[in-house]
PDB file of N, CA and C in Angstrom:
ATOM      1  N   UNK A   1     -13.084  -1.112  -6.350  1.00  0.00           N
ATOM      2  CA  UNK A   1     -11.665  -1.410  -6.224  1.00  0.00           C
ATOM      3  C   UNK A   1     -10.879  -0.808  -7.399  1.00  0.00           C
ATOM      4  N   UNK A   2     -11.289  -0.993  -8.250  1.00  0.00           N
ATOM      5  CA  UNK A   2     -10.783  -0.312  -9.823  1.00  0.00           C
ATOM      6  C   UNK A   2     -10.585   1.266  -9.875  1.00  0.00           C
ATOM      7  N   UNK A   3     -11.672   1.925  -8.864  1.00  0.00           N
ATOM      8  CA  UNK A   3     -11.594   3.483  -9.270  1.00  0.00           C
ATOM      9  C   UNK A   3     -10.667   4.110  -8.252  1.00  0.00           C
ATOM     10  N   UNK A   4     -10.762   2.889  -6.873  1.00  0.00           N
ATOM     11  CA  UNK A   4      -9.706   3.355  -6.303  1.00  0.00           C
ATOM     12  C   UNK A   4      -7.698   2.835  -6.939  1.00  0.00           C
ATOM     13  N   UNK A   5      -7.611   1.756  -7.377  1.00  0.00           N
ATOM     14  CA  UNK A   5      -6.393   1.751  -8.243  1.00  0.00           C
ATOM     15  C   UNK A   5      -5.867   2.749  -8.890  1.00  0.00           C
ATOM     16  N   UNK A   6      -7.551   3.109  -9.645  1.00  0.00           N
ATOM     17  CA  UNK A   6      -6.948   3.911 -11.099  1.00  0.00           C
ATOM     18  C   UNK A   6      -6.600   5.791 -10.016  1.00  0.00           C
ATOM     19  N   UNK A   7      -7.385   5.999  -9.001  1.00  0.00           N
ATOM     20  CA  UNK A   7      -6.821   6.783  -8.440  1.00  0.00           C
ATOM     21  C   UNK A   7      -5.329   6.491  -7.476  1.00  0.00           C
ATOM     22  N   UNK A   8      -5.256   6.037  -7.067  1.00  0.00           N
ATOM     23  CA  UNK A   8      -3.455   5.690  -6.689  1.00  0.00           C
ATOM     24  C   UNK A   8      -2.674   6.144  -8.082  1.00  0.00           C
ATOM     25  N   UNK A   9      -3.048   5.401  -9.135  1.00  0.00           N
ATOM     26  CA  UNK A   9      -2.084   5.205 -10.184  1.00  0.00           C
ATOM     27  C   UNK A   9      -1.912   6.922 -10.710  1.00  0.00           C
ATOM     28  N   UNK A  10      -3.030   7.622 -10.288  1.00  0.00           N
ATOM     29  CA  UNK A  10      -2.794   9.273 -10.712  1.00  0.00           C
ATOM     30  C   UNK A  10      -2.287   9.725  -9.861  1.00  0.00           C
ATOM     31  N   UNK A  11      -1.978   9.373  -8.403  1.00  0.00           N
ATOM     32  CA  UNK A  11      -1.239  10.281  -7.923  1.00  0.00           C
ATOM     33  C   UNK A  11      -0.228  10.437  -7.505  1.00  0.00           C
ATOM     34  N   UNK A  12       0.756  11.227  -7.463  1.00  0.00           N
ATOM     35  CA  UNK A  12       2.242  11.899  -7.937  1.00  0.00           C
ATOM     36  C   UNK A  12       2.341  12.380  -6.137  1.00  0.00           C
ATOM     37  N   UNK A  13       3.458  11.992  -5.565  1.00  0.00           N
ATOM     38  CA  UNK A  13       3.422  12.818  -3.957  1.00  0.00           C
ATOM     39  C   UNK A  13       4.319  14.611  -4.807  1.00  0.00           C
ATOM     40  N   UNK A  14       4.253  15.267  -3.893  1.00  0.00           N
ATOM     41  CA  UNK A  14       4.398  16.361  -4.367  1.00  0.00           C
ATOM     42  C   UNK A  14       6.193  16.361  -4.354  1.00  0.00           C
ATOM     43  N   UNK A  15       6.901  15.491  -3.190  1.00  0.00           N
ATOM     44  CA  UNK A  15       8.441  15.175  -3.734  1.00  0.00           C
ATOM     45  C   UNK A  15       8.756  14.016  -2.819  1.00  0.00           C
ATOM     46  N   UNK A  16      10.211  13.900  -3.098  1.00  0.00           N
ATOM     47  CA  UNK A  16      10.001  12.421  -2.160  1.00  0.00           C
ATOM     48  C   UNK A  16      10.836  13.007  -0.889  1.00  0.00           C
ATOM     49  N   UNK A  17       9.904  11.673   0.089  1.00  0.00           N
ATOM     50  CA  UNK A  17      10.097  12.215   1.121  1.00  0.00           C
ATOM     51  C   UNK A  17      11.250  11.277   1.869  1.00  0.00           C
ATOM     52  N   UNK A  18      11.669  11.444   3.414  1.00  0.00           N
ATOM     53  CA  UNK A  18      12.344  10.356   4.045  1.00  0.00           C
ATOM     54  C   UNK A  18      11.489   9.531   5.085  1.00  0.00           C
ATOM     55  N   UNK A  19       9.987  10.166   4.946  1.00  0.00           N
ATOM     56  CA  UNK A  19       9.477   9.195   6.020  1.00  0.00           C
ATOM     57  C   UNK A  19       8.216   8.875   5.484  1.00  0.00           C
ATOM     58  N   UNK A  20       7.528   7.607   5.712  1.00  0.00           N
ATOM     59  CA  UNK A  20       6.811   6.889   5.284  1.00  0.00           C
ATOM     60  C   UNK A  20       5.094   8.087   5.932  1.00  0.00           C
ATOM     61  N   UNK A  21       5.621   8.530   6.880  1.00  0.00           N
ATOM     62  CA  UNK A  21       4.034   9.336   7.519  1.00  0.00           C
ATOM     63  C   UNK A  21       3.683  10.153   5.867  1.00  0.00           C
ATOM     64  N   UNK A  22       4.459  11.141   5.546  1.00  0.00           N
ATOM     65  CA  UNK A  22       4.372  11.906   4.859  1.00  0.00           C
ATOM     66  C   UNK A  22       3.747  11.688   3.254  1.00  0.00           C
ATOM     67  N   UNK A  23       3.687  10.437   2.591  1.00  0.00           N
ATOM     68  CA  UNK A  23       3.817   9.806   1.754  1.00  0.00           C
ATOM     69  C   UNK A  23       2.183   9.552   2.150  1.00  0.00           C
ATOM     70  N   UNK A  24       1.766   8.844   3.150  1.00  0.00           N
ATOM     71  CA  UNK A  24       0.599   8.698   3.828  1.00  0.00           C
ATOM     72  C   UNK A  24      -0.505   9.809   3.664  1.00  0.00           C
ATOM     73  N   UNK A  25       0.244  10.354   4.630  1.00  0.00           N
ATOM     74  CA  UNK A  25      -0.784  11.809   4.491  1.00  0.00           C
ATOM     75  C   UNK A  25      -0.999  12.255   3.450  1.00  0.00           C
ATOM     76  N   UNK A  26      -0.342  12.838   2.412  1.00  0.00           N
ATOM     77  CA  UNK A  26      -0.319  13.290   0.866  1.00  0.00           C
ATOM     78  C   UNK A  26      -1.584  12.529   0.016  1.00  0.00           C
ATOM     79  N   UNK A  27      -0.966  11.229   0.038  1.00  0.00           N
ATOM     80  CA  UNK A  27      -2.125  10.245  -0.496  1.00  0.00           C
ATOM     81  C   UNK A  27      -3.097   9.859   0.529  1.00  0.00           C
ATOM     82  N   UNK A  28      -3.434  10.041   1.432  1.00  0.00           N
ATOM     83  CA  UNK A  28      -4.800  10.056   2.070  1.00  0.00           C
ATOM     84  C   UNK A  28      -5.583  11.149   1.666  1.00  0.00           C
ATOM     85  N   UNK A  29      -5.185  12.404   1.603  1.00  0.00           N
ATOM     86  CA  UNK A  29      -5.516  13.791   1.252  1.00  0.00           C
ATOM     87  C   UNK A  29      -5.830  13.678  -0.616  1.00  0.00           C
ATOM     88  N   UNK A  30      -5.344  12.948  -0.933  1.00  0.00           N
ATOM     89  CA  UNK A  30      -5.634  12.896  -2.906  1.00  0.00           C
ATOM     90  C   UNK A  30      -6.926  11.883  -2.508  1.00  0.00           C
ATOM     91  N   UNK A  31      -6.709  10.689  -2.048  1.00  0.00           N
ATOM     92  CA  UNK A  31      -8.215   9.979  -2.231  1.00  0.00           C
ATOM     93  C   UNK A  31      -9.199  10.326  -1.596  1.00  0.00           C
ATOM     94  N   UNK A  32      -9.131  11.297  -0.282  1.00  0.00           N
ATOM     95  CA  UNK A  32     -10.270  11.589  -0.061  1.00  0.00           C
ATOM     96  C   UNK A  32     -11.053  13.018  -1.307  1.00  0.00           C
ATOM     97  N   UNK A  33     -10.970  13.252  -2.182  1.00  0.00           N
ATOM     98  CA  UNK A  33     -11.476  14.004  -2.864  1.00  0.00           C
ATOM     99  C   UNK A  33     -12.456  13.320  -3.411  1.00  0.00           C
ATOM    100  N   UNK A  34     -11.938  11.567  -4.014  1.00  0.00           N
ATOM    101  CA  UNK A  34     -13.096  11.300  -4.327  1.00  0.00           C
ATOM    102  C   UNK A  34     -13.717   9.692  -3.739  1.00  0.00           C
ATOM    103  N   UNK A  35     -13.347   9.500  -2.395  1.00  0.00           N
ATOM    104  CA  UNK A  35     -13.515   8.662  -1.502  1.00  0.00           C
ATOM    105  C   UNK A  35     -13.591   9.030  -0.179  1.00  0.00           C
ATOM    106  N   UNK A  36     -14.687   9.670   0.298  1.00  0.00           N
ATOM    107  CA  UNK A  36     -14.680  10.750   1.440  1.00  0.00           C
ATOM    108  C   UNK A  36     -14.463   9.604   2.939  1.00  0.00           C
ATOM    109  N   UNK A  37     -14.956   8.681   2.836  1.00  0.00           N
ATOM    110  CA  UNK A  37     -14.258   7.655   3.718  1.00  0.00           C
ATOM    111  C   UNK A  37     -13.152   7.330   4.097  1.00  0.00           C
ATOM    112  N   UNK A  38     -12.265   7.525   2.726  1.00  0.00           N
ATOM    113  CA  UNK A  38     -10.522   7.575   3.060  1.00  0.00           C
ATOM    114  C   UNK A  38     -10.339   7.882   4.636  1.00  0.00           C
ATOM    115  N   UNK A  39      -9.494   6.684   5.650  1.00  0.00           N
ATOM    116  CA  UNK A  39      -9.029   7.341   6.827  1.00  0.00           C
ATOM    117  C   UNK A  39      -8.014   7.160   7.118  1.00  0.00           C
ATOM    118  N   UNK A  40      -7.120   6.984   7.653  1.00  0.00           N
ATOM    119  CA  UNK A  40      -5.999   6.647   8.035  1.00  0.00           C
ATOM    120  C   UNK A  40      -5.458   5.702   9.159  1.00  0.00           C
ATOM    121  N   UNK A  41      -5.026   4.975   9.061  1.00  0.00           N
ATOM    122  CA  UNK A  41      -4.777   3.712  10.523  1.00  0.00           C
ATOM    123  C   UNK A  41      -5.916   3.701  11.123  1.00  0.00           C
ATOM    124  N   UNK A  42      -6.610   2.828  10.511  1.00  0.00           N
ATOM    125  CA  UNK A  42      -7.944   2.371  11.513  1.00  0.00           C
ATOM    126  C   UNK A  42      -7.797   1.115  11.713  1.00  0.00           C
ATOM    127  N   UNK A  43      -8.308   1.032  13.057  1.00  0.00           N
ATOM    128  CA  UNK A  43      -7.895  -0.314  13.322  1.00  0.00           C
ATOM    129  C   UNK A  43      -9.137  -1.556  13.434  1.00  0.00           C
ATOM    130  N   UNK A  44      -9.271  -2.746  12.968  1.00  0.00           N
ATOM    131  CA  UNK A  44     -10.121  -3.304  12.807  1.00  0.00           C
ATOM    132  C   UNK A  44      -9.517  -5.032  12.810  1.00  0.00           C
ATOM    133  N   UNK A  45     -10.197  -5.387  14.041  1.00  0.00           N
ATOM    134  CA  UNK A  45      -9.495  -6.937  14.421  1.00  0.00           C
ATOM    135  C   UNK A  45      -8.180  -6.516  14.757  1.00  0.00           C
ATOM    136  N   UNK A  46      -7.143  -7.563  14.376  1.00  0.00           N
ATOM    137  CA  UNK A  46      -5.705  -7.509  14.463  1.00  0.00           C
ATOM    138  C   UNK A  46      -5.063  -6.366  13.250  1.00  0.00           C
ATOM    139  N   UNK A  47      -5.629  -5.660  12.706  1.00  0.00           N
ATOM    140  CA  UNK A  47      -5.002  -4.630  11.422  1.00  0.00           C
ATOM    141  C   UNK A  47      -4.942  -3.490  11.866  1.00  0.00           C
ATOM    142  N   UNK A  48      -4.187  -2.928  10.984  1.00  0.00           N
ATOM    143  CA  UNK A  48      -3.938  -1.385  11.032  1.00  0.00           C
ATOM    144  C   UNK A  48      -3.291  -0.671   9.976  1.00  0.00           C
ATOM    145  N   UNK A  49      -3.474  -0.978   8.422  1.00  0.00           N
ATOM    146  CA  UNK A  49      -3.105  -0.637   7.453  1.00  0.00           C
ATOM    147  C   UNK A  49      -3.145   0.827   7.713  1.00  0.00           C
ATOM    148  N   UNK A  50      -1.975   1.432   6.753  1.00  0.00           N
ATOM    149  CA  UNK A  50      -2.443   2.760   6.554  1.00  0.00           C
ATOM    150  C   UNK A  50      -3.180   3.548   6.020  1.00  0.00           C
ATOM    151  N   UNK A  51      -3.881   3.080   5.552  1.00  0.00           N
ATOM    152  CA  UNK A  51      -5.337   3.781   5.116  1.00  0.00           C
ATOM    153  C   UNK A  51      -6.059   2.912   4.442  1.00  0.00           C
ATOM    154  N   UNK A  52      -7.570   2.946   5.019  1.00  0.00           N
ATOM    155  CA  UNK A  52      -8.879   2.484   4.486  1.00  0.00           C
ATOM    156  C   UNK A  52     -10.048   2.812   3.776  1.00  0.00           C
ATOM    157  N   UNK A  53     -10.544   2.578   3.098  1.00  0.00           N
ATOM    158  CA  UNK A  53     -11.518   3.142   2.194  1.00  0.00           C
ATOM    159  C   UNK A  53     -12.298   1.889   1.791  1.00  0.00           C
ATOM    160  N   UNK A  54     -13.372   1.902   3.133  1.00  0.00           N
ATOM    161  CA  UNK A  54     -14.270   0.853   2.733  1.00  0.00           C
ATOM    162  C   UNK A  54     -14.194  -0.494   3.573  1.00  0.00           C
ATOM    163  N   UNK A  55     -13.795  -1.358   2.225  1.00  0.00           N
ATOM    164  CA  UNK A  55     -13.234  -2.495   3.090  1.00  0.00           C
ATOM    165  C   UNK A  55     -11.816  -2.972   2.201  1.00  0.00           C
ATOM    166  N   UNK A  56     -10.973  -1.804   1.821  1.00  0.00           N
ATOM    167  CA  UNK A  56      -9.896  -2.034   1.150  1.00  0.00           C
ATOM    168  C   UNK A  56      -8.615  -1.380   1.879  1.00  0.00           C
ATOM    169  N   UNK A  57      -7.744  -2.451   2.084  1.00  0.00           N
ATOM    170  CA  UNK A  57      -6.586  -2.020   3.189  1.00  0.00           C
ATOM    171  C   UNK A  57      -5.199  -1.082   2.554  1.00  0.00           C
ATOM    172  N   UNK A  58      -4.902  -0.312   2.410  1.00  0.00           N
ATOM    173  CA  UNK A  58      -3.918   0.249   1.587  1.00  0.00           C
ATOM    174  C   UNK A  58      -2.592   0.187   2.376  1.00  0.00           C
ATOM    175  N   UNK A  59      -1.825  -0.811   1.792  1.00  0.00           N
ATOM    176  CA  UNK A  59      -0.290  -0.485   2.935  1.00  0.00           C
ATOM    177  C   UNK A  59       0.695   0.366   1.690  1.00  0.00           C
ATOM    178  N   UNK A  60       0.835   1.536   2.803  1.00  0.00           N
ATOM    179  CA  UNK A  60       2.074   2.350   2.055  1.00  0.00           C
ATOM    180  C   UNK A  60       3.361   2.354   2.383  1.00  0.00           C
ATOM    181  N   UNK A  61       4.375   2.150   1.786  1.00  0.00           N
ATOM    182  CA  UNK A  61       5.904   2.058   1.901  1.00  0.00           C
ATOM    183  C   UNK A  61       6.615   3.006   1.260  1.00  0.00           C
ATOM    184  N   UNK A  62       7.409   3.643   2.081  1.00  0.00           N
ATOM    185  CA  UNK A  62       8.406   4.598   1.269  1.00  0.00           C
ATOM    186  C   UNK A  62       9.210   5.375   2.575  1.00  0.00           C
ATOM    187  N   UNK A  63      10.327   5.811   1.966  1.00  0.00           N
ATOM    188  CA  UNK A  63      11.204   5.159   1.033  1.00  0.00           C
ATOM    189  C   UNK A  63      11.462   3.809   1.281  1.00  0.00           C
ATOM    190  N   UNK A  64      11.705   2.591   0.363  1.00  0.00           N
ATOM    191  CA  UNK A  64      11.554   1.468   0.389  1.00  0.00           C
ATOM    192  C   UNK A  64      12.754   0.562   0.011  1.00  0.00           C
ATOM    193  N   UNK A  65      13.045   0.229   1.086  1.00  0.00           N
ATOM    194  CA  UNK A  65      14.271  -0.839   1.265  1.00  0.00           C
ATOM    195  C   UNK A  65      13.743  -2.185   1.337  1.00  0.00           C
ATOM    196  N   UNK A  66      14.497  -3.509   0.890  1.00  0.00           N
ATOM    197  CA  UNK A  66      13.971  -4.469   0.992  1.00  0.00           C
ATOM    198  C   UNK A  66      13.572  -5.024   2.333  1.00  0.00           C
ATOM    199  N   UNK A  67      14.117  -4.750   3.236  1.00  0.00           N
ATOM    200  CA  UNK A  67      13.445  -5.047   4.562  1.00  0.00           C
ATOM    201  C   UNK A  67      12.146  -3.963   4.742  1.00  0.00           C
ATOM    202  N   UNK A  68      11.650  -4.189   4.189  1.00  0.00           N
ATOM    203  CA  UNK A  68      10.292  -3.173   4.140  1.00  0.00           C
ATOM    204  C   UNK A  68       9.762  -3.876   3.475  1.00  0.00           C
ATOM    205  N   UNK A  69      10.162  -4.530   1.968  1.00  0.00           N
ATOM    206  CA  UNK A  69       9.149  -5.431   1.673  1.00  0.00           C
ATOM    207  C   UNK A  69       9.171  -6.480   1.929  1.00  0.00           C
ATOM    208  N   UNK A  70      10.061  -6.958   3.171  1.00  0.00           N
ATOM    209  CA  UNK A  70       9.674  -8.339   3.736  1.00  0.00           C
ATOM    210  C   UNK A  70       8.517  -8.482   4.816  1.00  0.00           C
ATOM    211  N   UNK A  71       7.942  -6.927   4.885  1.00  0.00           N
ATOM    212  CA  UNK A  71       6.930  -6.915   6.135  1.00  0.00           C
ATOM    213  C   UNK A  71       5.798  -7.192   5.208  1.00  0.00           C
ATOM    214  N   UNK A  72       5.835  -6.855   3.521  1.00  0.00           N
ATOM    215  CA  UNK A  72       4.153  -6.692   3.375  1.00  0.00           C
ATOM    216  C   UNK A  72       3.732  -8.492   3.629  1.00  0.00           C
ATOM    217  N   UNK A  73       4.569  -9.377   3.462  1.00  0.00           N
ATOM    218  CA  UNK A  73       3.532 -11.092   3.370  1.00  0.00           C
ATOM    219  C   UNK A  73       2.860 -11.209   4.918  1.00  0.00           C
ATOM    220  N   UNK A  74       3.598 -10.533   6.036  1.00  0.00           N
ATOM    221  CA  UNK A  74       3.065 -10.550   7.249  1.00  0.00           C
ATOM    222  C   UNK A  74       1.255  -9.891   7.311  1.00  0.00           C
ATOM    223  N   UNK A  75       1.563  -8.570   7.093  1.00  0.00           N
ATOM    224  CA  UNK A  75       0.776  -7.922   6.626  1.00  0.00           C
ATOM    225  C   UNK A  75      -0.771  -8.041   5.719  1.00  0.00           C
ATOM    226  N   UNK A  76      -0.188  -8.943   4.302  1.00  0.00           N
ATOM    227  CA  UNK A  76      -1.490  -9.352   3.660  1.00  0.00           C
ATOM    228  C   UNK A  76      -1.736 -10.659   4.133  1.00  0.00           C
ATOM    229  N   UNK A  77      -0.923 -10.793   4.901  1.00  0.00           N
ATOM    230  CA  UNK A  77      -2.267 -12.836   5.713  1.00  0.00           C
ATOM    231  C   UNK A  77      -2.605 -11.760   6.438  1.00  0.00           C
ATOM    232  N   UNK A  78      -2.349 -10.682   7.413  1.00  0.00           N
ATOM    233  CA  UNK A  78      -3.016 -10.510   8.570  1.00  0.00           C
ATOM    234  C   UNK A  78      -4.706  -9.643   7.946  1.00  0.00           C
ATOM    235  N   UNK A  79      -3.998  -8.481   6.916  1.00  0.00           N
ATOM    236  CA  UNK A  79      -4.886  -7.496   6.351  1.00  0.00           C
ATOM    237  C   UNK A  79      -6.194  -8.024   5.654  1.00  0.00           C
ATOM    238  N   UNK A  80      -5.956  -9.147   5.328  1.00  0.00           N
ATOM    239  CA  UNK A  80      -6.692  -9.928   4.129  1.00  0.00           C
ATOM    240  C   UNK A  80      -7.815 -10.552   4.616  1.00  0.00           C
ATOM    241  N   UNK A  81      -7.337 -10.951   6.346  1.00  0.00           N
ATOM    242  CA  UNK A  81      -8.530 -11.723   7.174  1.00  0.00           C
ATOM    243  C   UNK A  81      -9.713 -10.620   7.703  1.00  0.00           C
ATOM    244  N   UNK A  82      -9.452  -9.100   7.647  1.00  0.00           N
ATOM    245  CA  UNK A  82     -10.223  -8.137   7.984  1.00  0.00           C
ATOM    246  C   UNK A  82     -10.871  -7.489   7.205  1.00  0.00           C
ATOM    247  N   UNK A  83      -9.981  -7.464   5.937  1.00  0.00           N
ATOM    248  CA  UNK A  83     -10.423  -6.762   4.637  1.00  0.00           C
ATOM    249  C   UNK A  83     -10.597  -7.736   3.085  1.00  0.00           C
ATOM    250  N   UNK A  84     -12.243  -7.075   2.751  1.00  0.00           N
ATOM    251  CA  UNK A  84     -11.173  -8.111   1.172  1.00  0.00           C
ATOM    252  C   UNK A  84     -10.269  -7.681   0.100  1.00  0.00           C
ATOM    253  N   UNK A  85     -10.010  -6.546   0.379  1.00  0.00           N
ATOM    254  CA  UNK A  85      -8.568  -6.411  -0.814  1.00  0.00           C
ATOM    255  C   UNK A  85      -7.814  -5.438   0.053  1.00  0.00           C
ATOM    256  N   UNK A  86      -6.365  -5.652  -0.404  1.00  0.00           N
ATOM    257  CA  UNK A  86      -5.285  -4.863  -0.539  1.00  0.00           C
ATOM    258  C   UNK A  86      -4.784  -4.199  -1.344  1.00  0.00           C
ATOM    259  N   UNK A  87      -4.166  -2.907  -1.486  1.00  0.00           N
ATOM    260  CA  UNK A  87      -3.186  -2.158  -2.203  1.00  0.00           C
ATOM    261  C   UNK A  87      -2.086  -2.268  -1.720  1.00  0.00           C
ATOM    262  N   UNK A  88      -1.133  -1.943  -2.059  1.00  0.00           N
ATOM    263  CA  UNK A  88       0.383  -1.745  -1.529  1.00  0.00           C
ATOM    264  C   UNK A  88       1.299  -0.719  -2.451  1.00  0.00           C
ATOM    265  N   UNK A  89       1.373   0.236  -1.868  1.00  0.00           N
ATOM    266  CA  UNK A  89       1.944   1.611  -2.782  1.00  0.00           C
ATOM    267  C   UNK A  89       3.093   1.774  -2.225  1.00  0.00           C
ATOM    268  N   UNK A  90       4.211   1.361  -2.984  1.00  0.00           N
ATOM    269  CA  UNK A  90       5.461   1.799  -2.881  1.00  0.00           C
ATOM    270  C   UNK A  90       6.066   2.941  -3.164  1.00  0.00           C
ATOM    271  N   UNK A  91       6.554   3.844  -2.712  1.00  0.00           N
ATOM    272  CA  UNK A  91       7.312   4.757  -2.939  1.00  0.00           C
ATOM    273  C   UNK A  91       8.793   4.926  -2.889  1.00  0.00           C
ATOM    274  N   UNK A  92       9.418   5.785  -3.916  1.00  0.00           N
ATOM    275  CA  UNK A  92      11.120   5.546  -4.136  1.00  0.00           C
ATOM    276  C   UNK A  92      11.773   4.426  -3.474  1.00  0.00           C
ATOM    277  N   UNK A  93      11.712   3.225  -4.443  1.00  0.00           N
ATOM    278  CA  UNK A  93      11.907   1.874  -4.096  1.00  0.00           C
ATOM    279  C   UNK A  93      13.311   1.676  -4.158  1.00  0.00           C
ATOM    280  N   UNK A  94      13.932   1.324  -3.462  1.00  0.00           N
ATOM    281  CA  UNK A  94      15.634   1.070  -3.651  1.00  0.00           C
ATOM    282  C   UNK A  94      16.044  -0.212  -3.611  1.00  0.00           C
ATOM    283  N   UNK A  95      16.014  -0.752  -3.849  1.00  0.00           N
ATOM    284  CA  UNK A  95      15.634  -2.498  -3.903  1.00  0.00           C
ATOM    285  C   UNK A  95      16.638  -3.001  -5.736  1.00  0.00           C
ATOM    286  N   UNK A  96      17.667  -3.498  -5.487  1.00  0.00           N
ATOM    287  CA  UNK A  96      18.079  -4.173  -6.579  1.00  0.00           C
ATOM    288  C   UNK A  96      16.852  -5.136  -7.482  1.00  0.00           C
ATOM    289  N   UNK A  97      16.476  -4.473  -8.875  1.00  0.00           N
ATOM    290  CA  UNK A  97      15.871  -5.280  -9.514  1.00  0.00           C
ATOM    291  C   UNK A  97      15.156  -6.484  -9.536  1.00  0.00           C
ATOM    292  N   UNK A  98      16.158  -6.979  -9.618  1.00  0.00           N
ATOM    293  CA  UNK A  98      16.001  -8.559  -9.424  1.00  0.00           C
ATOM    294  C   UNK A  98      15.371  -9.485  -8.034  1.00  0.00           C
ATOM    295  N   UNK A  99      15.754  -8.456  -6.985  1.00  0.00           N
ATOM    296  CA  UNK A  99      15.235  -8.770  -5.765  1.00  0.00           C
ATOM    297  C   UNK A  99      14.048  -8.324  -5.313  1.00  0.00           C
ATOM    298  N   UNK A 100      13.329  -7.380  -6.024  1.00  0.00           N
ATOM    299  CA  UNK A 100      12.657  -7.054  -6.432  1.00  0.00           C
ATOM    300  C   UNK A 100      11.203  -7.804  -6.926  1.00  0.00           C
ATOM    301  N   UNK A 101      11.258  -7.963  -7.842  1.00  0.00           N
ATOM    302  CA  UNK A 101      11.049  -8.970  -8.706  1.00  0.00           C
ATOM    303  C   UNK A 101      10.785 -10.619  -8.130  1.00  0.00           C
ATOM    304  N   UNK A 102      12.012 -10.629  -7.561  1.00  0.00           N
ATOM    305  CA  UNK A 102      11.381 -12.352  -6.837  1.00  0.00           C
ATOM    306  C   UNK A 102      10.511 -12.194  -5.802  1.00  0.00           C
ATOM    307  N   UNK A 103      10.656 -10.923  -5.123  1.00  0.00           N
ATOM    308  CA  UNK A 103       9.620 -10.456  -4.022  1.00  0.00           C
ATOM    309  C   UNK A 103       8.090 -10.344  -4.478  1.00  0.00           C
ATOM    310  N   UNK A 104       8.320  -9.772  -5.868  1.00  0.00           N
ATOM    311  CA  UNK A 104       6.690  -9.647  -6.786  1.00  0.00           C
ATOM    312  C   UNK A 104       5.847 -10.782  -6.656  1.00  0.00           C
ATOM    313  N   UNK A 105       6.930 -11.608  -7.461  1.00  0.00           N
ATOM    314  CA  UNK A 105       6.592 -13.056  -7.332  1.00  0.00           C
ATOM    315  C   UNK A 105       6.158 -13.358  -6.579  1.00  0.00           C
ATOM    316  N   UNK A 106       6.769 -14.008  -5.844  1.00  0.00           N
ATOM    317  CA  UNK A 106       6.185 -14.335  -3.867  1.00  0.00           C
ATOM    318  C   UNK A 106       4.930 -13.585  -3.575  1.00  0.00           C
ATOM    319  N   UNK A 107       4.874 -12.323  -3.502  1.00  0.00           N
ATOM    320  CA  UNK A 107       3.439 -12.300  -3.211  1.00  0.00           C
ATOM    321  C   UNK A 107       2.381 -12.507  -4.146  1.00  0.00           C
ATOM    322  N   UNK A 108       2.669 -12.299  -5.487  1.00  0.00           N
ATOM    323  CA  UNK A 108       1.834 -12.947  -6.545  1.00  0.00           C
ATOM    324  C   UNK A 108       1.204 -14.312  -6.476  1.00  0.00           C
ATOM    325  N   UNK A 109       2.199 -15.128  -6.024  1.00  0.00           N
ATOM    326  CA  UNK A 109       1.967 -16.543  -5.617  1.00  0.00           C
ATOM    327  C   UNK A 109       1.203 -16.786  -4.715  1.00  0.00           C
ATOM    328  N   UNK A 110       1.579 -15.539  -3.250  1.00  0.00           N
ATOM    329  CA  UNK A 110       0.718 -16.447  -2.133  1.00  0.00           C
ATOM    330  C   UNK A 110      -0.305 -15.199  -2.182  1.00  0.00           C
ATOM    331  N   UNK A 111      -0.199 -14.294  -2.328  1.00  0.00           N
ATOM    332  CA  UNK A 111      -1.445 -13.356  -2.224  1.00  0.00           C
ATOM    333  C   UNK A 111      -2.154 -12.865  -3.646  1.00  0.00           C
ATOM    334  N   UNK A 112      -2.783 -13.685  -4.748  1.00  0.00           N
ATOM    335  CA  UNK A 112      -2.563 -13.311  -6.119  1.00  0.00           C
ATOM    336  C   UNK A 112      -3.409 -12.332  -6.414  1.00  0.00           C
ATOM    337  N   UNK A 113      -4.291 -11.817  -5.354  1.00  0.00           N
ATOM    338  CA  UNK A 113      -5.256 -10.375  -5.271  1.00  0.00           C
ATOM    339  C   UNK A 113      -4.564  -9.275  -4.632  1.00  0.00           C
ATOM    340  N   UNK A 114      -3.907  -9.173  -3.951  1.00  0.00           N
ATOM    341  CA  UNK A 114      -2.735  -8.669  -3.789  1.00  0.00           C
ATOM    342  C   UNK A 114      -2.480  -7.446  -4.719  1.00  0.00           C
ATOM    343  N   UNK A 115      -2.871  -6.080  -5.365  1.00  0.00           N
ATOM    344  CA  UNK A 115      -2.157  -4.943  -5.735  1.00  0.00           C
ATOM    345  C   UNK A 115      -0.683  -4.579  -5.352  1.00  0.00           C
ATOM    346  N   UNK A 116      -0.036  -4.537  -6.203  1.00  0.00           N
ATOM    347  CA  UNK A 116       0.973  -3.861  -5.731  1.00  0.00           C
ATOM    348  C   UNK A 116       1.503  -2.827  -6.544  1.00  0.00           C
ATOM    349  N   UNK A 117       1.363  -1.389  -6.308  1.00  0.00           N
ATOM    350  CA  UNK A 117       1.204  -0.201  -7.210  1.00  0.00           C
ATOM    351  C   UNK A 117       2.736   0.426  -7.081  1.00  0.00           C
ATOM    352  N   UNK A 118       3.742   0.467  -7.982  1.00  0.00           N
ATOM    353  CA  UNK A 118       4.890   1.148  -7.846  1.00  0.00           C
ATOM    354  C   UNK A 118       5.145   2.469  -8.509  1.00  0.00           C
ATOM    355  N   UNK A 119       5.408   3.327  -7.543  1.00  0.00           N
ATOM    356  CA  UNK A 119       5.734   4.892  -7.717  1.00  0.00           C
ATOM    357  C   UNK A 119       6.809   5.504  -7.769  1.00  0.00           C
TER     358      UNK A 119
END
């Protein structure tokens, strides 16, 4: 779980984009170099994160409005019962600070394994 973090945390999309596929693909294509399992929307039980590696669910967001991060709490009860960990990689987040922030919270609280990697 750690080597995949510390790989998210290195990678840079090449610019930002307007659609969430693109953001996907980019970073599916960086972790499979050194996670050849990396796949993309696989589906397993009720899930369908955007990419898997293993038994770790990666939900990616971008560009990211707060109604985008009101989907991830849906998401990690559902992701969490299929997988045992989550990532959540945000990309160009537009989200007032503060709202932000109480959103952190909240899932800190109810999901406290929960990653949430901001880019």
């Amino acid at each position: 779980m750690q080597e995949i973090i510390a790989s998210v945390e290195d990678f840079y999309p090449a610019r930002n984009y307007k659609e969430e596929k693109h953001y996907q693909f980019e970073l599916n294509g960086w972790l499979k170099k050194d996670f050849p399992s990396s796949d993309i929307e696989v589906h397993k039980g009720h899930s369908r994160p955007d990419i898997v590696i293993e038994n770790v669910a990666i939900e990616i967001k971008g560009p990211t409005a707060f109604k985008d991060l009101e989907t991830i709490f849906g998401k990690a009860h559902r992701y969490l019962q299929d997988y045992d960990h989550m990532i959540v990689v945000l990309f160009s987040v537009d989200v007032p600070e503060d709202r932000y922030e109480n959103w952190k919270e909240g899932i800190n609280q109810y999901f406290p394994d929960v990653v949430i990697l901001r880019k």
